[in-house]
PDB file of N, CA and C in Angstrom:
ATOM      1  N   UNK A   1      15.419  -1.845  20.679  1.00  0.00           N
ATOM      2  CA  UNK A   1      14.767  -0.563  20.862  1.00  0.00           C
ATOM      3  C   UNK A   1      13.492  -0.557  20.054  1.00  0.00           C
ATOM      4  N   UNK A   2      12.346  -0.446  20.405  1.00  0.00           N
ATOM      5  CA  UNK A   2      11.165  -0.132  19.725  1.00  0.00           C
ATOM      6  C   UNK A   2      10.685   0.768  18.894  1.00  0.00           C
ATOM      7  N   UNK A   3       9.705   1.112  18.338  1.00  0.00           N
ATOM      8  CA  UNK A   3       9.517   2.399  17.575  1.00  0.00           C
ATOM      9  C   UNK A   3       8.179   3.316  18.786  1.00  0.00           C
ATOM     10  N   UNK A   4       8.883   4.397  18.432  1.00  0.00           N
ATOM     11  CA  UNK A   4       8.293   5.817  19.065  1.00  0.00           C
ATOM     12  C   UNK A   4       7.343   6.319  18.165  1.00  0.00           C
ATOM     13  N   UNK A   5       6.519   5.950  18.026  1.00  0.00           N
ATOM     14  CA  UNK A   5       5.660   6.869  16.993  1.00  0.00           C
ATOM     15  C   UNK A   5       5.569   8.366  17.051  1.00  0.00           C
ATOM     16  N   UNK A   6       5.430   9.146  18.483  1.00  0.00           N
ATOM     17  CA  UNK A   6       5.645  10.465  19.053  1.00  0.00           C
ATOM     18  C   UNK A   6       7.080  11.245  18.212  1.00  0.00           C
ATOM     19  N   UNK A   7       8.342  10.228  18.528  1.00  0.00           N
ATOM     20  CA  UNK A   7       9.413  10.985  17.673  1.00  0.00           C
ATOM     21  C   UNK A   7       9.227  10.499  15.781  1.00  0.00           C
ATOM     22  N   UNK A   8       8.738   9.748  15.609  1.00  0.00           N
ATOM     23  CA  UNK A   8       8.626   9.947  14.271  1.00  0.00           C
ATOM     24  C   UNK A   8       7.371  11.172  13.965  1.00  0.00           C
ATOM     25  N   UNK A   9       6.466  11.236  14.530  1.00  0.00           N
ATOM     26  CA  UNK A   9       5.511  12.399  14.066  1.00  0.00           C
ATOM     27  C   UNK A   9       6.069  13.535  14.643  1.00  0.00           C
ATOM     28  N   UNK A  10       7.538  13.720  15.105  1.00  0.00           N
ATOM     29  CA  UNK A  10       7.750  15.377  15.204  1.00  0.00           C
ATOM     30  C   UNK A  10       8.576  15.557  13.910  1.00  0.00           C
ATOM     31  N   UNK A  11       9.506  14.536  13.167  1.00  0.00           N
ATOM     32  CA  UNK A  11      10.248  14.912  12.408  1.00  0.00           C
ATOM     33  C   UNK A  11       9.271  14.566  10.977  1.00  0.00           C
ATOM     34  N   UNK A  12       8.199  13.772  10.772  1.00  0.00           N
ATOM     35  CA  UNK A  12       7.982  13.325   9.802  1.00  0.00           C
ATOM     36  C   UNK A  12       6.371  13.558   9.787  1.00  0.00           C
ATOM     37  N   UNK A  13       5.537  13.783  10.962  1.00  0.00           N
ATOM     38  CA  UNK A  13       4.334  13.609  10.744  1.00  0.00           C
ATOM     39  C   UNK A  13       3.479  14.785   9.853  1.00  0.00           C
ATOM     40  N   UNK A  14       2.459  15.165  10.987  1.00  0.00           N
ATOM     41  CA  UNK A  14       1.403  16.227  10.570  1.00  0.00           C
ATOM     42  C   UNK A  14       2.032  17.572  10.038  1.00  0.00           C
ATOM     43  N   UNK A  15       3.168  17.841  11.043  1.00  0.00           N
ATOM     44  CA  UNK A  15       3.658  19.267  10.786  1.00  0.00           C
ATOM     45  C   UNK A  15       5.290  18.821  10.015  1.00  0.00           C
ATOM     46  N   UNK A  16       5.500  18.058   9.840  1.00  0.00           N
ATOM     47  CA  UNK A  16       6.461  17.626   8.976  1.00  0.00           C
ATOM     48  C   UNK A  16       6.337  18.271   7.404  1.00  0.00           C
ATOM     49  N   UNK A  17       7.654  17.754   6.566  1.00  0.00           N
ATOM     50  CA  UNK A  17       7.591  18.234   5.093  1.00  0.00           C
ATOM     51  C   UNK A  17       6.907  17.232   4.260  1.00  0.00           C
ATOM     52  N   UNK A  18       6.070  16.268   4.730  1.00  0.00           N
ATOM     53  CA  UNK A  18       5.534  15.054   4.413  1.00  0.00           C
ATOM     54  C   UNK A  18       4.032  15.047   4.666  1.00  0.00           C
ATOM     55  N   UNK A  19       3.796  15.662   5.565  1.00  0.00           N
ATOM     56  CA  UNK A  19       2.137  16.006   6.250  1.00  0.00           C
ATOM     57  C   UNK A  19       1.970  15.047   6.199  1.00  0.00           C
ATOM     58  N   UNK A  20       0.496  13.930   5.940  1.00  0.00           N
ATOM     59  CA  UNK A  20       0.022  12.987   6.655  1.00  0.00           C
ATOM     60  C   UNK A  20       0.732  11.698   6.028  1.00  0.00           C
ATOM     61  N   UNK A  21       1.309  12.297   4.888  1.00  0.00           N
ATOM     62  CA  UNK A  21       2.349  10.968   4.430  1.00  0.00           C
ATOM     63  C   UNK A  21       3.584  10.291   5.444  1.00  0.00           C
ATOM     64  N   UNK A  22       3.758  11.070   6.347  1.00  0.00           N
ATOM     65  CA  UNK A  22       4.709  10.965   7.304  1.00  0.00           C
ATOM     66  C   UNK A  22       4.077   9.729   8.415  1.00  0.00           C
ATOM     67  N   UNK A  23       3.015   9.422   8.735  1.00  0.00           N
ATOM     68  CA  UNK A  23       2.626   8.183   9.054  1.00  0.00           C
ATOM     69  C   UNK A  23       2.758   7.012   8.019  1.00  0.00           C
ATOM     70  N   UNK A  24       2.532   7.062   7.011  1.00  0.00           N
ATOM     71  CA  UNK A  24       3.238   5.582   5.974  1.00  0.00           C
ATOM     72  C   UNK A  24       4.313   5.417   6.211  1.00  0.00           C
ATOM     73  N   UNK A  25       4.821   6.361   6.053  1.00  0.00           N
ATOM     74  CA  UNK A  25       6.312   6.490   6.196  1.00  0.00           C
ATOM     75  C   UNK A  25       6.964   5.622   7.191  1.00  0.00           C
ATOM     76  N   UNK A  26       6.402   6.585   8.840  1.00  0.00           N
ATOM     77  CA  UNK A  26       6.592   5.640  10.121  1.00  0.00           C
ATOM     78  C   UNK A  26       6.721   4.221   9.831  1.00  0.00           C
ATOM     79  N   UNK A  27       5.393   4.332   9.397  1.00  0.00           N
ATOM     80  CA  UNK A  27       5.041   2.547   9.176  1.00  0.00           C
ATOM     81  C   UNK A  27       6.060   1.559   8.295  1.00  0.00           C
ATOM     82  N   UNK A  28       6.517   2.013   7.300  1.00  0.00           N
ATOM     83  CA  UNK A  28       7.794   1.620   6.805  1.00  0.00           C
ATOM     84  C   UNK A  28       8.688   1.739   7.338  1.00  0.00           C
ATOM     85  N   UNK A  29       9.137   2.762   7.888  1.00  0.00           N
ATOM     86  CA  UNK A  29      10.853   2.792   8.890  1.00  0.00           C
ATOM     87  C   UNK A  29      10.692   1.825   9.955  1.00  0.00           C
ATOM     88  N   UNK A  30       9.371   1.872  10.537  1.00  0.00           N
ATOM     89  CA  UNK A  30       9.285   0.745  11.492  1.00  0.00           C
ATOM     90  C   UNK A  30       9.828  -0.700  11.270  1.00  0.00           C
ATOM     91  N   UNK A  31       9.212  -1.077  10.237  1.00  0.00           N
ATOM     92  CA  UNK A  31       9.561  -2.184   9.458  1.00  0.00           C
ATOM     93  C   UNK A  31      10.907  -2.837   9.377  1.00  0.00           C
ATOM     94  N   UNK A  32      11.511  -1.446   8.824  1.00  0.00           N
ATOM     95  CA  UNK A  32      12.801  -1.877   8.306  1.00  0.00           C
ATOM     96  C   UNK A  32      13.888  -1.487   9.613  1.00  0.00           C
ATOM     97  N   UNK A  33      13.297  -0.522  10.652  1.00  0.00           N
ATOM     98  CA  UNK A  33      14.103  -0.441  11.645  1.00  0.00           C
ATOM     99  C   UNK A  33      13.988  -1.978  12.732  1.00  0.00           C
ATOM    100  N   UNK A  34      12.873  -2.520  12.278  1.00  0.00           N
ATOM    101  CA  UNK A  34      12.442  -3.964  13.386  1.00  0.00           C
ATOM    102  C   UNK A  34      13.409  -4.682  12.876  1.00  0.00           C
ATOM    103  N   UNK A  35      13.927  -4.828  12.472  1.00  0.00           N
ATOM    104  CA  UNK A  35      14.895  -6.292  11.322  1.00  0.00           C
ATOM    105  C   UNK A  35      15.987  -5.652  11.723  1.00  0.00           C
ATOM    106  N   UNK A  36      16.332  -4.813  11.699  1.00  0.00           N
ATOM    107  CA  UNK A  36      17.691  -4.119  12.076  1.00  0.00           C
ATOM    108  C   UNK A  36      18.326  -4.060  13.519  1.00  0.00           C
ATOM    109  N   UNK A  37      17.173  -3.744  14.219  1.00  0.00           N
ATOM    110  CA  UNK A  37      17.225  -3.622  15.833  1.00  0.00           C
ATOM    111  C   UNK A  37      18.200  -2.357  16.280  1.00  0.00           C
ATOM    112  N   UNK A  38      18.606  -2.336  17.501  1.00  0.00           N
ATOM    113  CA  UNK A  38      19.177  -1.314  17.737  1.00  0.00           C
ATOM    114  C   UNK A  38      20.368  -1.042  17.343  1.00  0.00           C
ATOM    115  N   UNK A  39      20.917  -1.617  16.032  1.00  0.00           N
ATOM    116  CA  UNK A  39      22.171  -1.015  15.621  1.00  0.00           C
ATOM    117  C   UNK A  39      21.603  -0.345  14.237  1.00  0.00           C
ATOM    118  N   UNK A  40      20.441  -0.659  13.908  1.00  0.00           N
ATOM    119  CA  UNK A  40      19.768   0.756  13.035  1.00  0.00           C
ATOM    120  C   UNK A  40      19.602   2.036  13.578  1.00  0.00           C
ATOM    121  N   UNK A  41      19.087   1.866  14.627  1.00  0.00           N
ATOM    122  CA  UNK A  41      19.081   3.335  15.634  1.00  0.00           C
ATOM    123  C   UNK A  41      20.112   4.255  15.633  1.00  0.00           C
ATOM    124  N   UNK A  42      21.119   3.021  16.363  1.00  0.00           N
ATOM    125  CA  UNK A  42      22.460   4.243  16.307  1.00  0.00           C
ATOM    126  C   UNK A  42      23.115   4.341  14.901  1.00  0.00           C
ATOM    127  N   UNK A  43      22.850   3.501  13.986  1.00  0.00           N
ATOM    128  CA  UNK A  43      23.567   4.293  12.667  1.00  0.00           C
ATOM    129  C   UNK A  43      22.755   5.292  12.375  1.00  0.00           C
ATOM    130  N   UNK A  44      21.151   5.769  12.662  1.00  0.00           N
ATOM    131  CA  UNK A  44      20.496   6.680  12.224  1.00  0.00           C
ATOM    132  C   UNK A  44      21.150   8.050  12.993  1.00  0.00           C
ATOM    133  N   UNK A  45      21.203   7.487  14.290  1.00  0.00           N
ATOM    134  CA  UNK A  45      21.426   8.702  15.143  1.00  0.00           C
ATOM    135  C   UNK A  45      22.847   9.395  14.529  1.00  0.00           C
ATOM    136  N   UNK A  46      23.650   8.212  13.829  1.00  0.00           N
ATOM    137  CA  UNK A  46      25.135   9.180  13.152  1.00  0.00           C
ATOM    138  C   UNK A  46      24.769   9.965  11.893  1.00  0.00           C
ATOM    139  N   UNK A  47      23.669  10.051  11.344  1.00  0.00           N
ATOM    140  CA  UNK A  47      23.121  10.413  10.090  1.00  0.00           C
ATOM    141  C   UNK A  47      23.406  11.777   9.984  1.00  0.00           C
ATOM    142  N   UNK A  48      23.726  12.297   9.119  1.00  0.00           N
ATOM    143  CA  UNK A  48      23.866  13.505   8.401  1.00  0.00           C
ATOM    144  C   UNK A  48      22.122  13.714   7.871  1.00  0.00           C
ATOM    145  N   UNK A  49      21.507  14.912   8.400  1.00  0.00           N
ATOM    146  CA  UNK A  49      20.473  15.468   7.455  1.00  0.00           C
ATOM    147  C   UNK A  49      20.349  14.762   6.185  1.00  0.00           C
ATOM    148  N   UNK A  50      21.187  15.212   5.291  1.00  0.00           N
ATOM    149  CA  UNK A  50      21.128  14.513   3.905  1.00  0.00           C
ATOM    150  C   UNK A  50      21.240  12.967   3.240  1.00  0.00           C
ATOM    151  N   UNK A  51      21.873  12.329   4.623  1.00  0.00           N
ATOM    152  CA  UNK A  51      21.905  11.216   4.163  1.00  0.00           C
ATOM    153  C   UNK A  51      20.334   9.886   4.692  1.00  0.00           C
ATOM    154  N   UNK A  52      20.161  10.543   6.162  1.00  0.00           N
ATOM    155  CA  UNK A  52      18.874  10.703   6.310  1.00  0.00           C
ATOM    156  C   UNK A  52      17.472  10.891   5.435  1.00  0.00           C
ATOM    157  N   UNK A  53      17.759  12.315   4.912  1.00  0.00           N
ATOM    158  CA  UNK A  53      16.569  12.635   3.997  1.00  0.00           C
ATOM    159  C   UNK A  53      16.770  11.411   2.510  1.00  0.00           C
ATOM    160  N   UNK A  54      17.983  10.894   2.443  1.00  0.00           N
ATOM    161  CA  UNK A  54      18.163   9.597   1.298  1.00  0.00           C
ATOM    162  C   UNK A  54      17.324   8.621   1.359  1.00  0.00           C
ATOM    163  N   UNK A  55      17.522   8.670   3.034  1.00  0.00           N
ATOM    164  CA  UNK A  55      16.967   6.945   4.078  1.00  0.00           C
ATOM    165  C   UNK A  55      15.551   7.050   3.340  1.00  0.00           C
ATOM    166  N   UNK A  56      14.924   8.723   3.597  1.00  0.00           N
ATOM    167  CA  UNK A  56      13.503   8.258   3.726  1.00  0.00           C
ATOM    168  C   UNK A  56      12.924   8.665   2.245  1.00  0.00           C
ATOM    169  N   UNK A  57      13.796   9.120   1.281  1.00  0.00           N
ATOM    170  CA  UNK A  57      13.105   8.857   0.468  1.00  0.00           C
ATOM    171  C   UNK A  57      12.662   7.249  -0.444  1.00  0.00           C
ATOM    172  N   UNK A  58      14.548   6.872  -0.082  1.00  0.00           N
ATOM    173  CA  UNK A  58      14.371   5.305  -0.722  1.00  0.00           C
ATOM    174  C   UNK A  58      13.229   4.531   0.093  1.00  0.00           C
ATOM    175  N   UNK A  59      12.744   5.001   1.219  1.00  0.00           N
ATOM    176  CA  UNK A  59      11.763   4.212   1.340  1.00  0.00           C
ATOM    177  C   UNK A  59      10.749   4.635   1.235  1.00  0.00           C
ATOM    178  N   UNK A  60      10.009   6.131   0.982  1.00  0.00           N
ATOM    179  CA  UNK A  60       9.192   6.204   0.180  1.00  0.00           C
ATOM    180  C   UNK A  60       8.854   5.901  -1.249  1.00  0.00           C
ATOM    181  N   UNK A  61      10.004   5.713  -1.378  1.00  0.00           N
ATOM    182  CA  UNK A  61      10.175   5.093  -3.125  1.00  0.00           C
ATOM    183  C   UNK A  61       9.873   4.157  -3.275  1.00  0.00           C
ATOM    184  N   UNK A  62      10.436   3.081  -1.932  1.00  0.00           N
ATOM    185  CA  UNK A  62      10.138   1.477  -2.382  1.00  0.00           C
ATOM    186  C   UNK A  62       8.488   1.412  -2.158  1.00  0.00           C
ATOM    187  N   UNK A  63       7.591   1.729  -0.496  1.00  0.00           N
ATOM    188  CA  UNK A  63       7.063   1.915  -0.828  1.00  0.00           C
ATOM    189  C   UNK A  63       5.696   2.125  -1.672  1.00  0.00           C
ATOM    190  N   UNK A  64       5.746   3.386  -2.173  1.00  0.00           N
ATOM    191  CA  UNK A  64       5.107   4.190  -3.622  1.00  0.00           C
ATOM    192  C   UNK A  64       4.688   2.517  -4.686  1.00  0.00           C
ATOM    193  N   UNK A  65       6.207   2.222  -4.656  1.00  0.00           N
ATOM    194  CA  UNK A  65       6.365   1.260  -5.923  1.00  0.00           C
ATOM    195  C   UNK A  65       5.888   0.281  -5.644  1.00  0.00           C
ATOM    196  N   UNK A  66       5.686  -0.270  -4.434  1.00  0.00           N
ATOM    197  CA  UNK A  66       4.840  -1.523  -3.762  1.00  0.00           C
ATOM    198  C   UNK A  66       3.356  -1.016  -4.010  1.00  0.00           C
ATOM    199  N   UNK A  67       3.086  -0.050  -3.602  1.00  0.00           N
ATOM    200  CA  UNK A  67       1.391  -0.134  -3.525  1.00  0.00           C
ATOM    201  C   UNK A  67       0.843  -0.058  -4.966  1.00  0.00           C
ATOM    202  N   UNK A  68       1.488   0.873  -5.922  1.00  0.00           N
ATOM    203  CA  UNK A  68       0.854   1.395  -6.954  1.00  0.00           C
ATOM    204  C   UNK A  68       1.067   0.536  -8.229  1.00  0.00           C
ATOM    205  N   UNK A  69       2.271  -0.751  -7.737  1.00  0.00           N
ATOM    206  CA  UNK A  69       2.434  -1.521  -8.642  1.00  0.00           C
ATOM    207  C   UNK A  69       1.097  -2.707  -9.080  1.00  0.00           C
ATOM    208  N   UNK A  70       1.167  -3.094 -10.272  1.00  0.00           N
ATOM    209  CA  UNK A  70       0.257  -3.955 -10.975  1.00  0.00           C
ATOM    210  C   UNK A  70       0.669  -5.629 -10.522  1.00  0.00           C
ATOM    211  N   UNK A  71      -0.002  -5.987  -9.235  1.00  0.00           N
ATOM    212  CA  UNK A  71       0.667  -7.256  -8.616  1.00  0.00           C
ATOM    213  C   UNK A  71      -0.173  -8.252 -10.389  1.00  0.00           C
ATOM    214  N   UNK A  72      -0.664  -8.304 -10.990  1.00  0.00           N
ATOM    215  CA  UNK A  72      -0.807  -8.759 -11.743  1.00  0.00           C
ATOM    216  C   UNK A  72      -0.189  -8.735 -13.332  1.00  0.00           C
ATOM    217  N   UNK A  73       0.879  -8.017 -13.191  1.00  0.00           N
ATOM    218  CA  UNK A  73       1.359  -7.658 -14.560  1.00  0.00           C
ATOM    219  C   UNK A  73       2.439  -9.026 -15.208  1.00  0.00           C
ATOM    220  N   UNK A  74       2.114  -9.064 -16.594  1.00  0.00           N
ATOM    221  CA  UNK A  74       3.075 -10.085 -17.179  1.00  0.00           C
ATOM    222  C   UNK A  74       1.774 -11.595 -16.887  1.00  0.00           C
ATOM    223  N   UNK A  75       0.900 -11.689 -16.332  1.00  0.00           N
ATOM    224  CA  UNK A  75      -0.160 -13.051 -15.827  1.00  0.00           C
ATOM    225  C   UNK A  75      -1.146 -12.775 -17.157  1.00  0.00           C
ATOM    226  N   UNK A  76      -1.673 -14.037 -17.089  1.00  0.00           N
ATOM    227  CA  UNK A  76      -2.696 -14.401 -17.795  1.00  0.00           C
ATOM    228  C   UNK A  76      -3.721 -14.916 -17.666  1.00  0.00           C
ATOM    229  N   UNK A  77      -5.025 -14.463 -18.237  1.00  0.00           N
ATOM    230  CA  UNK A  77      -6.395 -15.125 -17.466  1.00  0.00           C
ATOM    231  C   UNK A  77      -6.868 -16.800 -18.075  1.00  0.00           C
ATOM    232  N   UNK A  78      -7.033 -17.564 -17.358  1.00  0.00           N
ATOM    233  CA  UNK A  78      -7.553 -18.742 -17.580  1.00  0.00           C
ATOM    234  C   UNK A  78      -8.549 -18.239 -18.913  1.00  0.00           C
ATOM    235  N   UNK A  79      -8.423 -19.252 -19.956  1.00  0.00           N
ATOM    236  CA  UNK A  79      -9.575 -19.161 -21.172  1.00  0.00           C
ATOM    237  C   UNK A  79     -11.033 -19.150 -20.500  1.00  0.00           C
ATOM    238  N   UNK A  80     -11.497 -19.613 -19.685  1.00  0.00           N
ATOM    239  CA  UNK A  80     -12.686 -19.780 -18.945  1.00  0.00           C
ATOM    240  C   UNK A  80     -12.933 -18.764 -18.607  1.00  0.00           C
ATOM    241  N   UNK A  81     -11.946 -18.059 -17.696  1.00  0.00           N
ATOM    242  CA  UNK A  81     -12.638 -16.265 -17.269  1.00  0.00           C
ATOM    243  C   UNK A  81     -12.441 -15.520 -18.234  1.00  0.00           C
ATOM    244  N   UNK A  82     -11.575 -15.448 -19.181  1.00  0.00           N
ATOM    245  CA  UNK A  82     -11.591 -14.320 -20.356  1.00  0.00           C
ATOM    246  C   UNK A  82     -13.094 -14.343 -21.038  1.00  0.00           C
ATOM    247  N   UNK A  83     -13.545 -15.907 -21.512  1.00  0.00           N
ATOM    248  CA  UNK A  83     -14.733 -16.027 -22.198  1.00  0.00           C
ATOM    249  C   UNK A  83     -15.938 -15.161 -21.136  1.00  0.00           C
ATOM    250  N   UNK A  84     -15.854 -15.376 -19.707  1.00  0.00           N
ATOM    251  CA  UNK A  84     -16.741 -15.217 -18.720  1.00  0.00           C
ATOM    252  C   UNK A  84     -17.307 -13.639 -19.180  1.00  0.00           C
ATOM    253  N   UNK A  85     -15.733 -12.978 -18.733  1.00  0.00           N
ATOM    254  CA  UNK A  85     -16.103 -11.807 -18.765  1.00  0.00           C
ATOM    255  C   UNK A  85     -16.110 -11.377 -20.005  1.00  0.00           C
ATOM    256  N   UNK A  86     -15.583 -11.899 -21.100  1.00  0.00           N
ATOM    257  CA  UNK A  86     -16.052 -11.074 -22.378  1.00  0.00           C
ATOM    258  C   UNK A  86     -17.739 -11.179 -22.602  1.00  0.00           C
ATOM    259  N   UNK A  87     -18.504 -12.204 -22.691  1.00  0.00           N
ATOM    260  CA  UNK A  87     -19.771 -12.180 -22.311  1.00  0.00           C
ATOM    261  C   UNK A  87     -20.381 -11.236 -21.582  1.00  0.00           C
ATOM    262  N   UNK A  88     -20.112 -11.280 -20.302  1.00  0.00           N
ATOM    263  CA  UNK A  88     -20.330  -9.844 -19.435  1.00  0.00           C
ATOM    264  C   UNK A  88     -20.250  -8.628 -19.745  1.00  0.00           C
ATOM    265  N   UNK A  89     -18.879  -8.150 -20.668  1.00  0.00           N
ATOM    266  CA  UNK A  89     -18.709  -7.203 -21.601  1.00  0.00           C
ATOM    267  C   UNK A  89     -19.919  -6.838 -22.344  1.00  0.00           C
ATOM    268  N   UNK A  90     -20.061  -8.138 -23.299  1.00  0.00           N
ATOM    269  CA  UNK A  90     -20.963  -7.779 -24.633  1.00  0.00           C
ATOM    270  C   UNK A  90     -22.243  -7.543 -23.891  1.00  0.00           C
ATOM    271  N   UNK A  91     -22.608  -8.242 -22.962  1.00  0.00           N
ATOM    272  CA  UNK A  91     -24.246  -8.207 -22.415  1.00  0.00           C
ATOM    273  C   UNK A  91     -24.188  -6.937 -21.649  1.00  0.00           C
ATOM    274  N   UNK A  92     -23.526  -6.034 -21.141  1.00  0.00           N
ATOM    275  CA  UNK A  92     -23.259  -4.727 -20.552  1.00  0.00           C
ATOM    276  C   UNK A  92     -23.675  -4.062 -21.513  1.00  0.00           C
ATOM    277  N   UNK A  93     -23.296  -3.987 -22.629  1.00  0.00           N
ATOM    278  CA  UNK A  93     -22.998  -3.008 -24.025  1.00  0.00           C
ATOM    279  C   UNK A  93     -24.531  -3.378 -24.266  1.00  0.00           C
ATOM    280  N   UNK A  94     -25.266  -4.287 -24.519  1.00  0.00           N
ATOM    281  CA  UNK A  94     -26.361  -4.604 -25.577  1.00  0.00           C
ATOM    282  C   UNK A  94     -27.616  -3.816 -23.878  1.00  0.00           C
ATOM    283  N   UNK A  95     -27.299  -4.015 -22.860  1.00  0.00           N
ATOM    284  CA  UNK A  95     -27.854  -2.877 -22.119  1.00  0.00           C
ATOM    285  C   UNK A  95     -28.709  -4.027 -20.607  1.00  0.00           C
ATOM    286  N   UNK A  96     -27.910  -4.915 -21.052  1.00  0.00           N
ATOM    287  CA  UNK A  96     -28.439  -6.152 -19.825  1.00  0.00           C
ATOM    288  C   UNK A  96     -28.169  -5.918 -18.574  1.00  0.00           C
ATOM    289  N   UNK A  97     -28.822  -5.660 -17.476  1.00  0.00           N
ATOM    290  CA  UNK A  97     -28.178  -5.871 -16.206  1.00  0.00           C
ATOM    291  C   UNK A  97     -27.662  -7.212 -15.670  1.00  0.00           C
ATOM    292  N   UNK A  98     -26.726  -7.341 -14.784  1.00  0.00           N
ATOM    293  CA  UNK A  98     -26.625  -8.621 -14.521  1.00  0.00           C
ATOM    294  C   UNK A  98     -27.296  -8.728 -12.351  1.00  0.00           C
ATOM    295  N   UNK A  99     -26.849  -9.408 -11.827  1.00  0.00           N
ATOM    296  CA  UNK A  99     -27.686 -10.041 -10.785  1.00  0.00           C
ATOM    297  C   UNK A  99     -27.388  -8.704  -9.635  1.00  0.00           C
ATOM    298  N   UNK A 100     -28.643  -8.363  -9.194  1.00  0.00           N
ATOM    299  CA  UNK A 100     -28.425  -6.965  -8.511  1.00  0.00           C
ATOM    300  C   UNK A 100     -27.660  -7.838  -7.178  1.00  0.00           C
ATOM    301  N   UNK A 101     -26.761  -6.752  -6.804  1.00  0.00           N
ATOM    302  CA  UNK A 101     -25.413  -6.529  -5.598  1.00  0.00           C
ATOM    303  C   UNK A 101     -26.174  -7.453  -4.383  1.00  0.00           C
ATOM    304  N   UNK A 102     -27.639  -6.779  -3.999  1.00  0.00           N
ATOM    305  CA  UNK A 102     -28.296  -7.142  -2.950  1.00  0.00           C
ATOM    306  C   UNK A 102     -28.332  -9.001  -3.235  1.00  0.00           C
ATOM    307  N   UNK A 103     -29.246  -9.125  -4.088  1.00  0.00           N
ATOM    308  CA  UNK A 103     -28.782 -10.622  -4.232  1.00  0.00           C
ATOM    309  C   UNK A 103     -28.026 -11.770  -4.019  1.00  0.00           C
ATOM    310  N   UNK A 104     -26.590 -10.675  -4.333  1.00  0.00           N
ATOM    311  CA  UNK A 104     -25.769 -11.449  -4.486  1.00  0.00           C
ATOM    312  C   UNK A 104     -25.126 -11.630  -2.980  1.00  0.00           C
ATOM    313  N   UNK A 105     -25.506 -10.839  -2.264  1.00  0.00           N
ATOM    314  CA  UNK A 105     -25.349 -10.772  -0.979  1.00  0.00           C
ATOM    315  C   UNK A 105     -25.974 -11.664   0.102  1.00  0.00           C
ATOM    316  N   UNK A 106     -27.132 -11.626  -0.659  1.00  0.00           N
ATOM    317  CA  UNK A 106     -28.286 -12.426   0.362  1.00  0.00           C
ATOM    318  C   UNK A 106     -27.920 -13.951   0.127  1.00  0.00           C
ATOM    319  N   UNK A 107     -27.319 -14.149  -1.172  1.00  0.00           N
ATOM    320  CA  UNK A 107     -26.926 -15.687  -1.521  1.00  0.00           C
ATOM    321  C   UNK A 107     -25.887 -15.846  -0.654  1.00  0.00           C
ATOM    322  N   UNK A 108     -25.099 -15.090  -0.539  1.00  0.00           N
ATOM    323  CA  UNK A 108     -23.423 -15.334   0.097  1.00  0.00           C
ATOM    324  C   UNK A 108     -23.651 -15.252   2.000  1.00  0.00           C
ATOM    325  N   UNK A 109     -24.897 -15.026   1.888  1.00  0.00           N
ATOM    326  CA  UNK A 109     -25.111 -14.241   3.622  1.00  0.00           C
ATOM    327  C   UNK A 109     -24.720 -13.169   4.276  1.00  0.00           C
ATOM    328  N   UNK A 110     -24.510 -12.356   3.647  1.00  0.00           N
ATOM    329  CA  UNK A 110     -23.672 -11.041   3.479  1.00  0.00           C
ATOM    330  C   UNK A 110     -25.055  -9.553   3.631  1.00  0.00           C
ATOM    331  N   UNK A 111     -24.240  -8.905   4.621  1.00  0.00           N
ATOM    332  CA  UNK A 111     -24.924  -7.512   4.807  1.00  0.00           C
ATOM    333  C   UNK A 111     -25.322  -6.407   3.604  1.00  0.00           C
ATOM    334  N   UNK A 112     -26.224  -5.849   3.583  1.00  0.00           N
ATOM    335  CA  UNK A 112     -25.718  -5.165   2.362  1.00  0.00           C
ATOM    336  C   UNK A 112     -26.504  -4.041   3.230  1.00  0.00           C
TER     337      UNK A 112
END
């Protein structure tokens, strides 16, 4: 069974208790309803309101916790870029510009 985007934006979308968060949302149930296939469906369809409103918070939760998490936390910068940018730091502070955006664009072949 596929996903309906139409029945997820009556229970979850614009006029939902979620307003435009109710499209992420979709986009996650989709997800996790694709891997499941149609025996996710019909366990949804046996859902109790409340156990439902569980479904979608744990996956607004997971989620929340995916996007807003620090994919870099616990890592460490190579000695080479720490020195890089501490330089960059100090020459910011003492009032240096460094290579204007456009430049750096025109080197890379890039629109600006």
């Amino acid at each position: 069974m596929g996903y309906t985007p139409s029945a997820i934006e009556m229970h979850l979308g614009e006029r939902g208790p979620w307003g435009a968060c109710g499209w992420a949302l979709a986009a996650a149930m989709q997800a996790s309803w694709s891997r499941g296939g149609s025996n996710r469906m019909k366990a949804l369809a046996r859902m109790t309101v409340d156990e439902f409103r569980e479904v979608v918070e744990d996956a607004v939760e997971r989620k929340l916790t995916e996007m807003l998490s620090d994919p870099d936390k616990g890592r460490s910068l190579r000695a080479t870029v720490e020195r890089r940018l501490r330089r960059s730091l100090q020459a910011s502070r003492r009032g240096e510009r460094g290579v204007p955006a456009r430049q750096v664009a025109k080197r890379y072949g890039l629109k600006w």
